[in-house]
C-alpha atoms as a PDB file:
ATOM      1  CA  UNK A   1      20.097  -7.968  11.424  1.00  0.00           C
ATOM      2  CA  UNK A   2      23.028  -7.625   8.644  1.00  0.00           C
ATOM      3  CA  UNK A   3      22.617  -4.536   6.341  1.00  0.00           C
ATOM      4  CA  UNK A   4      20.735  -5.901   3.014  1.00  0.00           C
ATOM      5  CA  UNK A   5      23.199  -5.635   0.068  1.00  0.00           C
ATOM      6  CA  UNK A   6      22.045  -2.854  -2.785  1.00  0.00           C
ATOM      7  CA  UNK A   7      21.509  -5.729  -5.187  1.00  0.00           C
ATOM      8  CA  UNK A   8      19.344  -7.236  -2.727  1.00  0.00           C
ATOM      9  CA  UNK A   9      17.562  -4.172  -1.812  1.00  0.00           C
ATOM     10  CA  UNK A  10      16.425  -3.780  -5.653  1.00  0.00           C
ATOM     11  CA  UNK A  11      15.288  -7.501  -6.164  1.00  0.00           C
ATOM     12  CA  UNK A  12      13.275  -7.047  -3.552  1.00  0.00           C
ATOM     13  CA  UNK A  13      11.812  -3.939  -4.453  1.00  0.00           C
ATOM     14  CA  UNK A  14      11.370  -5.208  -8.182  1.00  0.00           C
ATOM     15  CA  UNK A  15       8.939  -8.012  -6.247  1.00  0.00           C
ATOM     16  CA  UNK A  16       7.131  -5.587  -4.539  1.00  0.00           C
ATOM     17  CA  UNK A  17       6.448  -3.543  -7.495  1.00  0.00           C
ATOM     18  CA  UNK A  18       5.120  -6.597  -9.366  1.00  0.00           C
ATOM     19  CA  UNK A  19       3.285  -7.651  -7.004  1.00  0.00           C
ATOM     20  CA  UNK A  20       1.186  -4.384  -6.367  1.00  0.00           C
ATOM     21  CA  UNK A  21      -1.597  -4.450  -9.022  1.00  0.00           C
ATOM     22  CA  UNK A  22      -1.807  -0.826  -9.136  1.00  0.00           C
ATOM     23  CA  UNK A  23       1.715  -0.621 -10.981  1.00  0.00           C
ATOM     24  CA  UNK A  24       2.990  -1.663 -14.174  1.00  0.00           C
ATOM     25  CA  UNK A  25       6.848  -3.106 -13.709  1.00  0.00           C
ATOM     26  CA  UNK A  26       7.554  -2.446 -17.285  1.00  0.00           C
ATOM     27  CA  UNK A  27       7.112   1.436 -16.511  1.00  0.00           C
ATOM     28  CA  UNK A  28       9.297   1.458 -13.647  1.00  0.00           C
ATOM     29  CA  UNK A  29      13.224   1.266 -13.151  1.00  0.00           C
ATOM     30  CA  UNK A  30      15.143   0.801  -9.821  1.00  0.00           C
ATOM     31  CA  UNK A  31      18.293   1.820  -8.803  1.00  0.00           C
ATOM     32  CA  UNK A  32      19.643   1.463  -5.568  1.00  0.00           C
ATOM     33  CA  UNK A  33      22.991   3.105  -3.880  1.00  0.00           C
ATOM     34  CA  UNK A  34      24.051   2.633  -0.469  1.00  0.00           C
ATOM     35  CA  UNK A  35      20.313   1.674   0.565  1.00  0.00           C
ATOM     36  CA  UNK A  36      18.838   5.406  -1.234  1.00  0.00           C
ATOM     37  CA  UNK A  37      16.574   4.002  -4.199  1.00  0.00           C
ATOM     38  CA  UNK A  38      15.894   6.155  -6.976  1.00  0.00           C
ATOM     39  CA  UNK A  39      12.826   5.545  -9.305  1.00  0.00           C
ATOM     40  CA  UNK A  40      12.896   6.297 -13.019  1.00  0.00           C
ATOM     41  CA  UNK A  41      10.372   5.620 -15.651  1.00  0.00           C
ATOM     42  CA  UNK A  42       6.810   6.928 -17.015  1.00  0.00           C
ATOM     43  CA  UNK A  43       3.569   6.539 -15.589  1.00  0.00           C
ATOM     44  CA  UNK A  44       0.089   7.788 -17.223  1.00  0.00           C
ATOM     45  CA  UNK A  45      -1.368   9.142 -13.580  1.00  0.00           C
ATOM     46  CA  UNK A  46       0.011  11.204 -10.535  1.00  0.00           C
ATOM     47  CA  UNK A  47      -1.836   8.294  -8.094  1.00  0.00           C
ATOM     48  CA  UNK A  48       0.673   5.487 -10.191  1.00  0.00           C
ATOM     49  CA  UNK A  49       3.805   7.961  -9.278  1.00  0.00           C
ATOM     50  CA  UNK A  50       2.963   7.980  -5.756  1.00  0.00           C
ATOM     51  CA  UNK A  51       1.957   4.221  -5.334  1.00  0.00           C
ATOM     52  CA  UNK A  52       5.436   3.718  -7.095  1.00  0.00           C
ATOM     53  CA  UNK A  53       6.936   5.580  -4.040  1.00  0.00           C
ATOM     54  CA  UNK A  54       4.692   3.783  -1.398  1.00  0.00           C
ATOM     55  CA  UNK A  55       6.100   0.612  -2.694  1.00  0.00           C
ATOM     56  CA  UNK A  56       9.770   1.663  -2.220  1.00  0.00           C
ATOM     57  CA  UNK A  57       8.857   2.506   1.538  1.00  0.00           C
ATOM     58  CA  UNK A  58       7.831  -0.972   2.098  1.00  0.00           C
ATOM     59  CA  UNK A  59      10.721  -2.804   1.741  1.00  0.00           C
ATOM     60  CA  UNK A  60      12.709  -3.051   4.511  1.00  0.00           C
ATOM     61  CA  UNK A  61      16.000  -1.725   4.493  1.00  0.00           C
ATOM     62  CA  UNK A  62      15.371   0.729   2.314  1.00  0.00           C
ATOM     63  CA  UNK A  63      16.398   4.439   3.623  1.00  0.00           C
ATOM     64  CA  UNK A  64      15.222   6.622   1.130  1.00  0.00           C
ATOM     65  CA  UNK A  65      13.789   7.256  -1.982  1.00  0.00           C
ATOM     66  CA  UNK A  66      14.360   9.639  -4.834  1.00  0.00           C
ATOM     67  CA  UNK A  67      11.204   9.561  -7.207  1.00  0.00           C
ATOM     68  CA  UNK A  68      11.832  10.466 -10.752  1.00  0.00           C
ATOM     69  CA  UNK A  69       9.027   8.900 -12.195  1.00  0.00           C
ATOM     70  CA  UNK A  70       7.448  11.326 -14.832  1.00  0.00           C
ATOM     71  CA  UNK A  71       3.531  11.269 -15.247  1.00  0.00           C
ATOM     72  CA  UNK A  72       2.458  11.664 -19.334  1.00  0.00           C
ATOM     73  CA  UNK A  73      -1.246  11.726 -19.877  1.00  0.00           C
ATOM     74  CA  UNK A  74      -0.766  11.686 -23.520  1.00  0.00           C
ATOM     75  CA  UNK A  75      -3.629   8.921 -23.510  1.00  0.00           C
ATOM     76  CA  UNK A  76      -6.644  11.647 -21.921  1.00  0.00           C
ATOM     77  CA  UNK A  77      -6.259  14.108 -25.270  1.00  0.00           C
ATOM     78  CA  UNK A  78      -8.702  17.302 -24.772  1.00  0.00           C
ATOM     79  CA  UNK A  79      -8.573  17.267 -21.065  1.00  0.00           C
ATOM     80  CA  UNK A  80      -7.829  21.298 -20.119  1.00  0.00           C
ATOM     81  CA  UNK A  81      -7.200  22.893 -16.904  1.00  0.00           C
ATOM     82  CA  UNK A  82     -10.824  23.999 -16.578  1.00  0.00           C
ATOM     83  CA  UNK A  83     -12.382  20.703 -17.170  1.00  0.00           C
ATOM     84  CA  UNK A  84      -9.175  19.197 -14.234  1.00  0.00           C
ATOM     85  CA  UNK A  85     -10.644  22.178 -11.737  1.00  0.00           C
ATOM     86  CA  UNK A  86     -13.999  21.017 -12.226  1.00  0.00           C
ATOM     87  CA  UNK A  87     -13.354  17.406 -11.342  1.00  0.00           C
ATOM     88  CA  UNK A  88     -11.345  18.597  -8.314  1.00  0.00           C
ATOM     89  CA  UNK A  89     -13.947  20.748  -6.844  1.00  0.00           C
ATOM     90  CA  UNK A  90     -16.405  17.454  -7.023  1.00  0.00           C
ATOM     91  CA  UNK A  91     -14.566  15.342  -5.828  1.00  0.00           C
ATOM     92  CA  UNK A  92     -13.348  17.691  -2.885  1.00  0.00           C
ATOM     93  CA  UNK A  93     -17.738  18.158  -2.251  1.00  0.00           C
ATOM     94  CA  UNK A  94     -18.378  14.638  -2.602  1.00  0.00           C
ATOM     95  CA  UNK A  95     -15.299  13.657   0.151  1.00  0.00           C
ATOM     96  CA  UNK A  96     -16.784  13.320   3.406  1.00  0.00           C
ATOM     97  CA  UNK A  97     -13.607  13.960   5.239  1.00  0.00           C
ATOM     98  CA  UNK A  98     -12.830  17.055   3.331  1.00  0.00           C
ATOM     99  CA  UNK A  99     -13.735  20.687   4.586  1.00  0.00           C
ATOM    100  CA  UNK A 100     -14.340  21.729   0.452  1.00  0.00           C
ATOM    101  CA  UNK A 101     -15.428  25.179   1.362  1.00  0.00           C
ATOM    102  CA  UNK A 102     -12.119  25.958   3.077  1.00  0.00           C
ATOM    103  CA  UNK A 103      -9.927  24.525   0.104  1.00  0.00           C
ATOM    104  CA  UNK A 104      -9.348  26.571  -3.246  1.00  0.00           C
ATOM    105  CA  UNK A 105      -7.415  24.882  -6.481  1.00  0.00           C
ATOM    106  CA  UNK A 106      -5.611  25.688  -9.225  1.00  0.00           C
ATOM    107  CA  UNK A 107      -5.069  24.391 -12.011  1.00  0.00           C
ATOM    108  CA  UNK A 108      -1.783  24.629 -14.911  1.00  0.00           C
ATOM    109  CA  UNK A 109      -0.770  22.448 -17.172  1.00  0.00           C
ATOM    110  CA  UNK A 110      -1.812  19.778 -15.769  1.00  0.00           C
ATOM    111  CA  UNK A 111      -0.615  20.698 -11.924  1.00  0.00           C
ATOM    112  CA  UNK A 112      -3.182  20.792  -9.774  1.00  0.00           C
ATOM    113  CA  UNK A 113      -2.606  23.168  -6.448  1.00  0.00           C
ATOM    114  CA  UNK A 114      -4.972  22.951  -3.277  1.00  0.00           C
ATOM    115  CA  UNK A 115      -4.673  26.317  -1.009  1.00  0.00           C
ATOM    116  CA  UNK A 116      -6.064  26.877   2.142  1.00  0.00           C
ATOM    117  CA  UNK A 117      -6.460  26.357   5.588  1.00  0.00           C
ATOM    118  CA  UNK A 118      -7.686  23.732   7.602  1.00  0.00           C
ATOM    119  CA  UNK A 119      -8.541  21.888  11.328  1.00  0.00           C
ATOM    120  CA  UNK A 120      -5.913  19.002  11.173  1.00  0.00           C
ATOM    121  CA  UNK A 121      -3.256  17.485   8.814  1.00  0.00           C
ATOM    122  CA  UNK A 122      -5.394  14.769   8.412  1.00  0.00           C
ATOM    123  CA  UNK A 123      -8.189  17.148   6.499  1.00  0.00           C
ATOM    124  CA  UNK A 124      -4.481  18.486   4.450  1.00  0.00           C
ATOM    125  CA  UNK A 125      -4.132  14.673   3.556  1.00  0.00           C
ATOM    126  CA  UNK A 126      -7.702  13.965   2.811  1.00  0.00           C
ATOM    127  CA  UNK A 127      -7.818  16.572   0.379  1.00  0.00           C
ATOM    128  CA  UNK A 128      -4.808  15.693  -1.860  1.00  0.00           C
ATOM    129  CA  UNK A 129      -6.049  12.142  -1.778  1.00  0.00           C
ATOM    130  CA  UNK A 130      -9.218  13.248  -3.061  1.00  0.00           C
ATOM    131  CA  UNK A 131      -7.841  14.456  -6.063  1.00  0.00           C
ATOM    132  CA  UNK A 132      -4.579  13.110  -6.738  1.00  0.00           C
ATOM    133  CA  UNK A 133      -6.386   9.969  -9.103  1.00  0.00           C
ATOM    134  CA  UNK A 134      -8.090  12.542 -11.587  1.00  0.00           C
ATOM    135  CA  UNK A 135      -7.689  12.066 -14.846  1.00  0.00           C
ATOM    136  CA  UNK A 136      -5.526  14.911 -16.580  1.00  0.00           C
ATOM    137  CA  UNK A 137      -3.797  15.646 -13.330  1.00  0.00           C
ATOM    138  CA  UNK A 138       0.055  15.069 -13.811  1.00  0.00           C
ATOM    139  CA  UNK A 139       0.786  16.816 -10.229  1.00  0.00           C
ATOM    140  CA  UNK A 140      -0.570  18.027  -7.164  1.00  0.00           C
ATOM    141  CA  UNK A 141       1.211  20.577  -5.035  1.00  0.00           C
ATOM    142  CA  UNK A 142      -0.495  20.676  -1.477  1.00  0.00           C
ATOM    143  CA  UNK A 143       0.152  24.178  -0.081  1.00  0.00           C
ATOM    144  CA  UNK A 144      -3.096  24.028   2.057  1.00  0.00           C
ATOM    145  CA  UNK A 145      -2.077  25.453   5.895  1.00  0.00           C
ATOM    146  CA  UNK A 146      -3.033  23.484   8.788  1.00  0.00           C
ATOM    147  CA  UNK A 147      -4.344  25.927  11.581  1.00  0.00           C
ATOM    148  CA  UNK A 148      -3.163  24.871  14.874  1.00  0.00           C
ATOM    149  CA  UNK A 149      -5.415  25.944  18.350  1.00  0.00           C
ATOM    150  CA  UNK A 150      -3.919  23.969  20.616  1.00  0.00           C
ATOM    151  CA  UNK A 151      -0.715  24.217  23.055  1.00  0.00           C
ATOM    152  CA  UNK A 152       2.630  21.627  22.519  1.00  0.00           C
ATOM    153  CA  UNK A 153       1.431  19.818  25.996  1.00  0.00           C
ATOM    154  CA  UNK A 154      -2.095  19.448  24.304  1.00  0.00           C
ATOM    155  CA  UNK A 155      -0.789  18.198  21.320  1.00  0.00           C
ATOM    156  CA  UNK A 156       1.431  15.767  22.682  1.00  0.00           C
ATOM    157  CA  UNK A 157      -1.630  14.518  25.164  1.00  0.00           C
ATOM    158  CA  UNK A 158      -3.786  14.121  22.677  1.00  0.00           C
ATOM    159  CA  UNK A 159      -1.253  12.040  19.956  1.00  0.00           C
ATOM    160  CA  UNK A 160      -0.436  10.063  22.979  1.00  0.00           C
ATOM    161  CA  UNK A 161      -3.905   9.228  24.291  1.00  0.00           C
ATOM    162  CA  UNK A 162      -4.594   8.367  20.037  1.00  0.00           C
ATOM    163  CA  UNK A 163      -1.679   6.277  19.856  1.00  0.00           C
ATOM    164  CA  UNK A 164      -3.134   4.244  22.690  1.00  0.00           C
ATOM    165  CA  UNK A 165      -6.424   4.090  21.187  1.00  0.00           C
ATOM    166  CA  UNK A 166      -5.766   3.026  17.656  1.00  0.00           C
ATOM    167  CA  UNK A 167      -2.188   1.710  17.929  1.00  0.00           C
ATOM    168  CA  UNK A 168      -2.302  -0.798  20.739  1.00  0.00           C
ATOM    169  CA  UNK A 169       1.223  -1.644  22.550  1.00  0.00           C
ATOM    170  CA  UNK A 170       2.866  -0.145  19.884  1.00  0.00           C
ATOM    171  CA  UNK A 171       2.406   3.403  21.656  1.00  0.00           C
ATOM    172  CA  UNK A 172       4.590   2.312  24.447  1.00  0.00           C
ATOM    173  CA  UNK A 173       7.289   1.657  22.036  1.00  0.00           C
ATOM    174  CA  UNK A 174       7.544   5.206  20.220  1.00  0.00           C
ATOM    175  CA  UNK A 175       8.469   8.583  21.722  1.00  0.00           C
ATOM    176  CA  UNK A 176       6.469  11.399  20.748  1.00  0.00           C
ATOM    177  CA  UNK A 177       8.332  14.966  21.074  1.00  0.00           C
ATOM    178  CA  UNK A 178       6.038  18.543  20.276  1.00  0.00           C
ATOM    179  CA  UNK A 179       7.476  21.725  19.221  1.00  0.00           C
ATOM    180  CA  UNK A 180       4.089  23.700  18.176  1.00  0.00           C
ATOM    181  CA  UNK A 181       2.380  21.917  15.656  1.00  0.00           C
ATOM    182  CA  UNK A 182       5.456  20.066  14.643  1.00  0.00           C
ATOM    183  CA  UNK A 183       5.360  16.440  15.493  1.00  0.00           C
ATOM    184  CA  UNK A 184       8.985  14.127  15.884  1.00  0.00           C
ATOM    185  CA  UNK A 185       7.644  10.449  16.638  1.00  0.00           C
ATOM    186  CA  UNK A 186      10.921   7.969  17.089  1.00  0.00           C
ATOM    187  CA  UNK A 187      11.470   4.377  18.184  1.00  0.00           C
ATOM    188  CA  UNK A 188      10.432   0.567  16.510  1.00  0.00           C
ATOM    189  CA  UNK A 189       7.661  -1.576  15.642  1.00  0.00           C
ATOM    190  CA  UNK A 190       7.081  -4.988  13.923  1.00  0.00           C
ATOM    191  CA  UNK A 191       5.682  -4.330  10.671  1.00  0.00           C
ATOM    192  CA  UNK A 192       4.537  -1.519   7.852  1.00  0.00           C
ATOM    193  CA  UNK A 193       0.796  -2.028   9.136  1.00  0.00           C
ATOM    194  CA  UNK A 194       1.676  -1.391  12.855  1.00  0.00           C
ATOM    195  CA  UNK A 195       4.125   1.754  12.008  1.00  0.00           C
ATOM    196  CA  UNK A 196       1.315   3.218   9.556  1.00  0.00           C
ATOM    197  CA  UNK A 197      -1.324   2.795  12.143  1.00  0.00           C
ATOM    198  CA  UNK A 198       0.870   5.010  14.510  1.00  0.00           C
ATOM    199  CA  UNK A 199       1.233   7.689  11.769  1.00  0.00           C
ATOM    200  CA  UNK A 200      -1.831   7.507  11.347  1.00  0.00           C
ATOM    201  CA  UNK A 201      -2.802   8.167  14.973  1.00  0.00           C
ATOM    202  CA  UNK A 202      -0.480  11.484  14.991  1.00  0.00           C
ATOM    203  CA  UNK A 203      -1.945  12.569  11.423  1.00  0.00           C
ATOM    204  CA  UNK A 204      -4.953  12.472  13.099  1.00  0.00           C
ATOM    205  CA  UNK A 205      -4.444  14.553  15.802  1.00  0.00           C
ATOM    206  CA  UNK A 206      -6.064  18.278  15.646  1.00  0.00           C
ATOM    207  CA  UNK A 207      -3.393  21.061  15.644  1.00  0.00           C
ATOM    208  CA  UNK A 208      -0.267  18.874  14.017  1.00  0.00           C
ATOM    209  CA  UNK A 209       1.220  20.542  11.039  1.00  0.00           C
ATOM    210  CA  UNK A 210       4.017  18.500  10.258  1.00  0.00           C
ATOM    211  CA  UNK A 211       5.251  15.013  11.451  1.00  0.00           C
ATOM    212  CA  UNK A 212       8.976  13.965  10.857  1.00  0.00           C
ATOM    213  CA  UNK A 213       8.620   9.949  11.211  1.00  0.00           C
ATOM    214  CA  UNK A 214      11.739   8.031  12.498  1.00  0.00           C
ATOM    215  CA  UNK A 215       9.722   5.015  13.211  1.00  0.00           C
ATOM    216  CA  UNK A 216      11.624   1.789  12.128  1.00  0.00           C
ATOM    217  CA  UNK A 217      10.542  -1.685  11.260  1.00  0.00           C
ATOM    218  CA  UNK A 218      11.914  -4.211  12.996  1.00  0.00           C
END
């Protein structure tokens, strides 16, 4: 398929961003060189900055993103740190997925950080999504450590026995390679939905730390 054109790339990605009902296109500007987008504007929530980003990543042909968006919460007046830390330890206890007792936060300025150490990067993800939507938080800096108990050859096993599982056919077109808890899954699939399912398959897995994706969509 011939290489999508920059002004091509950013039409599209305009679309996409009107189209997703969480955004606002008025907030956001594109620019797109040589396929890399970069994302300017101001949002009023950290979840609006990342959905901006998500967004980006769906359009095909895009390579990467640079996200400037800046997140103002000039509309939540009165909201301190204390009252952010609060909501965050809720909604950490009220998150089924989320091992709260293991995770510690802190709060400045706005910038909420989540330390710790967990089972799985999946619990790591869990945790920032249960607080990245709070009001009054402007950013969230996931330091939390992912505590792996498992050998490479177990790892691998067990991302390629999920993959099967959850992801179909799709896990006999990816490669999976294991260096500790550090994940490398390459090769192609059809669509966003398929490649996300096969992320999330690895994400899933107990003892991965850190995945470096080079899955493409076909």
């Amino acid at each position: 398929m011939q290489r999508k054109s920059d002004v091509q790339l950013r039409d599209e990605l305009l679309a996409e961003i009107k189209w997703d009902t969480r955004l606002n296109p008025t907030e956001i500007g594109v620019a797109v060189k040589n396929g890399v987008v970069t994302l300017s504007g101001t949002v009023d929530s950290w979840a609006k900055r990342l959905a901006a980003k998500e967004t980006a990543h769906r359009v095909y042909g895009v390579l990467d993103v640079a996200n400037d968006i800046v997140v103002h919460t000039a509309s939540s007046p009165g909201r301190t740190d204390a009252e952010i830390a609060e909501q965050a330890r809720r909604a950490l206890e009220w998150d089924v997925f989320v091992p709260h007792e293991k995770i510690h936060t802190t709060v400045s300025k706005g910038i909420l950080t989540l330390e710790g150490e967990v089972a799985s990067a999946s619990q790591r993800n869990d945790a920032a999504r249960a607080v990245r939507n709070l009001l009054g938080v402007v950013a969230v800096a996931n330091t939390i450590r992912v505590k792996s108990q498992v050998r490479s050859a177990e790892v691998k096993q067990a991302i390629t026995d999920a993959l099967r599982r959850h992801a179909n056919w799709e896990a006999q077109q990816v490669n999976v390679e294991v260096t500790g808890g550090e994940v490398k899954v390459k090769g192609s699939v059809d669509s966003w939905a398929e490649r996300e399912a096969v992320l999330s398959a690895v994400w899933g897995t107990r003892g991965v730390q850190t995945v470096d994706a080079q899955i493409a969509v076909q």
